[in-house]
C-alpha atoms as a PDB file:
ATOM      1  CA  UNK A   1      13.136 -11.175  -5.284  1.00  0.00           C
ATOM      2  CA  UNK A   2      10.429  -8.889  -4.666  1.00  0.00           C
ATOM      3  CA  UNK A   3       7.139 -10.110  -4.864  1.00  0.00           C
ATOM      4  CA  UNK A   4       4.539  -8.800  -7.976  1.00  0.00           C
ATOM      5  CA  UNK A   5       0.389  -9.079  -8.811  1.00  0.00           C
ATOM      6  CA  UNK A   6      -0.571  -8.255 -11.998  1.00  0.00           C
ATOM      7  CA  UNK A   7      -4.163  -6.524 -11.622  1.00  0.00           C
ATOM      8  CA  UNK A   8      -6.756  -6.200 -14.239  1.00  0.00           C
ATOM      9  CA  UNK A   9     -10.023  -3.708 -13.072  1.00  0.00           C
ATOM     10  CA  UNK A  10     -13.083  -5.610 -13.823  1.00  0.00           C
ATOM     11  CA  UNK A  11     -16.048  -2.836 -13.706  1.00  0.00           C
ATOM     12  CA  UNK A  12     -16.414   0.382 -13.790  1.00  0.00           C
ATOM     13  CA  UNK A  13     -14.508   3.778 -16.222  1.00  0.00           C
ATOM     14  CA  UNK A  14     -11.142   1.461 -15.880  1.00  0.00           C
ATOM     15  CA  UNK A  15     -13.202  -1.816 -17.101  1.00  0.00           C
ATOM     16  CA  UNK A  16     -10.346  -3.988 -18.690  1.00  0.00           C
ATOM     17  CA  UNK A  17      -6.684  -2.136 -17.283  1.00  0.00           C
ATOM     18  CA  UNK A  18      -4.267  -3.719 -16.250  1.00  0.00           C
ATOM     19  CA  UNK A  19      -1.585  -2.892 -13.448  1.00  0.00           C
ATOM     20  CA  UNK A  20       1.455  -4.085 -12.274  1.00  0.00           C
ATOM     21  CA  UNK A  21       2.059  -3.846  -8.488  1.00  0.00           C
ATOM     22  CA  UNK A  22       5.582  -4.336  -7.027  1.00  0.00           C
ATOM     23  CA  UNK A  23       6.766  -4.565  -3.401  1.00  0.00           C
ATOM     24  CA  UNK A  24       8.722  -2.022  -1.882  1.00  0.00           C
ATOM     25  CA  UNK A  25      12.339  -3.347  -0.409  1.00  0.00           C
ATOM     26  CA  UNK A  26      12.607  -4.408   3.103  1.00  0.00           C
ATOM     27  CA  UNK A  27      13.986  -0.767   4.296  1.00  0.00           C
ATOM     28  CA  UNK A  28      11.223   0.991   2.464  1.00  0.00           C
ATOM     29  CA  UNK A  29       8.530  -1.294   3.457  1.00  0.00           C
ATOM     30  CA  UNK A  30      10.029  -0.349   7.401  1.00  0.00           C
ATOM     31  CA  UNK A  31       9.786   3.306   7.744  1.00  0.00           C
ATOM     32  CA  UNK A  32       6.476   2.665   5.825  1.00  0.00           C
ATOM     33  CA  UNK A  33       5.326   0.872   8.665  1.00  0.00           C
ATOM     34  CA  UNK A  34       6.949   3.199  10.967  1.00  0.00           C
ATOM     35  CA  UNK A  35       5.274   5.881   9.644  1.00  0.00           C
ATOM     36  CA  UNK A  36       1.796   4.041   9.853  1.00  0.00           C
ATOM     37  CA  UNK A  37       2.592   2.944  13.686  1.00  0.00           C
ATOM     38  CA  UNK A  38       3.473   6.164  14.776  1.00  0.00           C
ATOM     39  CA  UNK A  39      -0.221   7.427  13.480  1.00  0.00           C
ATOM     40  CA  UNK A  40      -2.088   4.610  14.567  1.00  0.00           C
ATOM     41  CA  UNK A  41      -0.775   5.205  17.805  1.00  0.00           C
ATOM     42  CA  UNK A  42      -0.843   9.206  18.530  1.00  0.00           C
ATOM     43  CA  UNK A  43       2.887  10.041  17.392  1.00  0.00           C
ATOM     44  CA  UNK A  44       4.773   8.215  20.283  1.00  0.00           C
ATOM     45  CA  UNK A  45       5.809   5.036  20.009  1.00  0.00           C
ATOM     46  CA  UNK A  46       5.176   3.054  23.757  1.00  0.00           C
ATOM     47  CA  UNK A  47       8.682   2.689  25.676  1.00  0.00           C
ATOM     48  CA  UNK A  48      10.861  -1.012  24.457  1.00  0.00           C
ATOM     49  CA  UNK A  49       8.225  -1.053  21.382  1.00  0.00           C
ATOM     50  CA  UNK A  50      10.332  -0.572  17.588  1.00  0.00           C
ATOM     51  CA  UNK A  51       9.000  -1.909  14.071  1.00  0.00           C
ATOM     52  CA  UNK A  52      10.374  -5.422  14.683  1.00  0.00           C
ATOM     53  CA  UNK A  53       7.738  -5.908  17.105  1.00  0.00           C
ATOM     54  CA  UNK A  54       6.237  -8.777  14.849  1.00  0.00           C
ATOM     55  CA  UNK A  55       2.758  -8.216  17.114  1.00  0.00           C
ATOM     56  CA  UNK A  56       2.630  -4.716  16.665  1.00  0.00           C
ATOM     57  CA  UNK A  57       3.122  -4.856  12.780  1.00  0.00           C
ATOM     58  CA  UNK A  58       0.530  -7.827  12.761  1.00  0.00           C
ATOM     59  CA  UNK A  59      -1.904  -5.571  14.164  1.00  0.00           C
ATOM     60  CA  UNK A  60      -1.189  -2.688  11.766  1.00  0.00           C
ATOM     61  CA  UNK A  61      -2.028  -5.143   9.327  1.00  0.00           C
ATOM     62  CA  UNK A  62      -5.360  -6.396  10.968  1.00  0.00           C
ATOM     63  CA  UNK A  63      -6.148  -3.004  11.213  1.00  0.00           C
ATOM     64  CA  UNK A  64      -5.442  -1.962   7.517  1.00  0.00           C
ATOM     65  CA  UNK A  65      -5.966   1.362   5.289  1.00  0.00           C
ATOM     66  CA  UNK A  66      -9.055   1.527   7.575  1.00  0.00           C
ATOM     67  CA  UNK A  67      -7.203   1.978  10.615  1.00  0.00           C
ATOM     68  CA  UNK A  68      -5.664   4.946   8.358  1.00  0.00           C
ATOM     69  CA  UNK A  69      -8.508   6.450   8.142  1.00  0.00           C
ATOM     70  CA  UNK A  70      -9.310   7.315  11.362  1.00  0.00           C
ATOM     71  CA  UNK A  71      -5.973   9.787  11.242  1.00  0.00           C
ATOM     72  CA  UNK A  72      -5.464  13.456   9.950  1.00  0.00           C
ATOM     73  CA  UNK A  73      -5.684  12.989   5.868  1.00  0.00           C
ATOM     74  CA  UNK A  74      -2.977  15.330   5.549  1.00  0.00           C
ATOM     75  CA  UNK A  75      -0.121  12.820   7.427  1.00  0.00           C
ATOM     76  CA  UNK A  76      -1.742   9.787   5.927  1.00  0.00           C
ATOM     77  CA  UNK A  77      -1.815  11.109   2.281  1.00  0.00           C
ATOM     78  CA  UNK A  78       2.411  10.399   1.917  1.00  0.00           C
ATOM     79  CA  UNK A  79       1.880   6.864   2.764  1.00  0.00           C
ATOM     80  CA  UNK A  80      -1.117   6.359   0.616  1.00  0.00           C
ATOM     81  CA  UNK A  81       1.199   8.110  -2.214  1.00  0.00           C
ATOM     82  CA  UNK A  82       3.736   5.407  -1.144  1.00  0.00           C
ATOM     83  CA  UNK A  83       1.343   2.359  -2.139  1.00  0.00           C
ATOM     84  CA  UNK A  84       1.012   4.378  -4.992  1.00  0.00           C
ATOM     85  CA  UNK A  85       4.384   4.454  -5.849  1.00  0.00           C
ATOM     86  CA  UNK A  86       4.232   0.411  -5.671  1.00  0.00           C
ATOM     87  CA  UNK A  87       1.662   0.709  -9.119  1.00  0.00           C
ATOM     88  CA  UNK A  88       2.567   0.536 -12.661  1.00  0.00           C
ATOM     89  CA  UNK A  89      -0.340   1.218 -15.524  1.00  0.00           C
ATOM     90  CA  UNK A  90       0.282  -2.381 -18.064  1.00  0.00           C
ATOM     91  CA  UNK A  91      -0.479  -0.311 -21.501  1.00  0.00           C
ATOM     92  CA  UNK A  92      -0.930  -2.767 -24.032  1.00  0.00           C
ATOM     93  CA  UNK A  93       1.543  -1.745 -26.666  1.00  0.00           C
ATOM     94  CA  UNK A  94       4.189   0.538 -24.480  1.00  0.00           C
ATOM     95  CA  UNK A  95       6.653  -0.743 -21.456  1.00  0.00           C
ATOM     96  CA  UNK A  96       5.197   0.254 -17.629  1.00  0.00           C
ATOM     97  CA  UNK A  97       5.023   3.348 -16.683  1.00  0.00           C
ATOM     98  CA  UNK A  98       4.793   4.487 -12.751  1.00  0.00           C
ATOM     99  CA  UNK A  99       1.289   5.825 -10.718  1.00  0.00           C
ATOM    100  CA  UNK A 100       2.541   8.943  -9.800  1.00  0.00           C
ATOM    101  CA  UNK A 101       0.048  11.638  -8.452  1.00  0.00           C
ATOM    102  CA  UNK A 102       1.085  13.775 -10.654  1.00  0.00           C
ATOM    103  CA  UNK A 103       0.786  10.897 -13.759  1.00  0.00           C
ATOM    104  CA  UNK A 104      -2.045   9.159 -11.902  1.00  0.00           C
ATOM    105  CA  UNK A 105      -4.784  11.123 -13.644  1.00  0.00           C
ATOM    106  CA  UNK A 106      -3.418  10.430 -17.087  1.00  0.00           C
ATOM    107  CA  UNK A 107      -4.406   6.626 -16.484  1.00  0.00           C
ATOM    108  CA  UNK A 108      -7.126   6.495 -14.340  1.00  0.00           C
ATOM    109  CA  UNK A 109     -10.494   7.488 -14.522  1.00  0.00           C
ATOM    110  CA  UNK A 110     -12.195   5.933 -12.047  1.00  0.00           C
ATOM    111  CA  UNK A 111     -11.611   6.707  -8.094  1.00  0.00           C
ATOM    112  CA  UNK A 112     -12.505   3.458  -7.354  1.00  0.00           C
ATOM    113  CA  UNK A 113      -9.415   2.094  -8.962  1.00  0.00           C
ATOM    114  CA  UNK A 114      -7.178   4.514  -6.817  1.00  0.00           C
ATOM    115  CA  UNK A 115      -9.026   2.267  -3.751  1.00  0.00           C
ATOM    116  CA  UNK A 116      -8.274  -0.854  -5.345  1.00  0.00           C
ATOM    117  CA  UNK A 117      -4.671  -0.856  -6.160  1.00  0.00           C
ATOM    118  CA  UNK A 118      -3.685   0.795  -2.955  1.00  0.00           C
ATOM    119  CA  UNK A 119      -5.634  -1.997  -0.899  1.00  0.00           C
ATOM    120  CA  UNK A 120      -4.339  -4.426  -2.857  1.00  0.00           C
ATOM    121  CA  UNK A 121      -0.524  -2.775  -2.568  1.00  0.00           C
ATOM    122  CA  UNK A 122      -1.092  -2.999   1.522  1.00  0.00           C
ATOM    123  CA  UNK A 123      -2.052  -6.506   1.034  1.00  0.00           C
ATOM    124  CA  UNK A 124       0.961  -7.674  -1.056  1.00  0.00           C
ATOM    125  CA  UNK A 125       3.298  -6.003   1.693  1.00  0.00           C
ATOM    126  CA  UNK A 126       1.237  -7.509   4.424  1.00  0.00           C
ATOM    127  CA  UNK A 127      -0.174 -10.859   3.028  1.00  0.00           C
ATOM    128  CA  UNK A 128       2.257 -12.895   5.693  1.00  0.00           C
ATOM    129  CA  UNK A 129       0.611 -11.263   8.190  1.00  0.00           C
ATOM    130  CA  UNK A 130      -2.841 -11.790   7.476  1.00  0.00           C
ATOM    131  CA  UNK A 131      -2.378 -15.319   6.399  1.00  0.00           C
ATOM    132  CA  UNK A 132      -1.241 -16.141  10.082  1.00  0.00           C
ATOM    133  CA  UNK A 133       2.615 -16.870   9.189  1.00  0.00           C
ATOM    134  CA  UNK A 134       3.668 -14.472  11.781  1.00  0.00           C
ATOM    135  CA  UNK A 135       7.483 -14.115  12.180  1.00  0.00           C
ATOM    136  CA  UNK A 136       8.524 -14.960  15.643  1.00  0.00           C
END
């Protein structure tokens, strides 16, 4: 079963939403990281290295959506639209409905939320990382 937060945004425009966030399946969640590895490291991928690497997927977790943000915007942006992807708006009298960029605007007002559930979307995929129960 796939893991799920439920998020509610405490300050700001958003003050009092509420957001479902849902992990991607275990295929999805590796070309994700895939993707992220490849820009983290330059677009090659060291010789005998793959995404089952358990060390090298630990550190793309250590190093987080900031270690994104040292890369070209335009390559990161589809990965940051995949965490997206991972976040349903909670409306209080209607069923979920998907963060889509082109939906996303309908929902939220506030950039800071964008920030929120995407960090919070990289830390439900990574948690077992970051918590130290590292796969061997």
């Amino acid at each position: 079963m796939r893991k799920e937060i439920t998020i509610t945004i405490e300050n700001g425009r958003d003050a009092g939403k509420k957001f479902l966030i849902r992990e991607m399946g275990a295929y999805q969640t590796e070309k994700w990281c895939a993707r992220a590895l490849l820009l983290l490291l330059g677009g090659e991928m060291p010789e005998g290295m793959d995404t089952s690497n358990m060390t090298a997927l630990a550190n793309l977790a250590t190093a987080g959506l900031s270690g994104l943000a040292k890369c070209d915007y335009a390559k990161v942006q589809p990965l940051l639209d995949d965490l997206l992807a991972c976040c349903y708006f909670l409306p209080e009298k209607s069923t979920e409905q998907k963060l889509t960029p082109e939906y996303v605007d309908n929902v939220i007002d506030d950039v800071k939320t964008l920030f929120k559930l995407k960090t919070e979307a990289f830390k439900l995929h990574f948690d077992f990382f970051l918590d130290g129960d590292l796969v061997k």
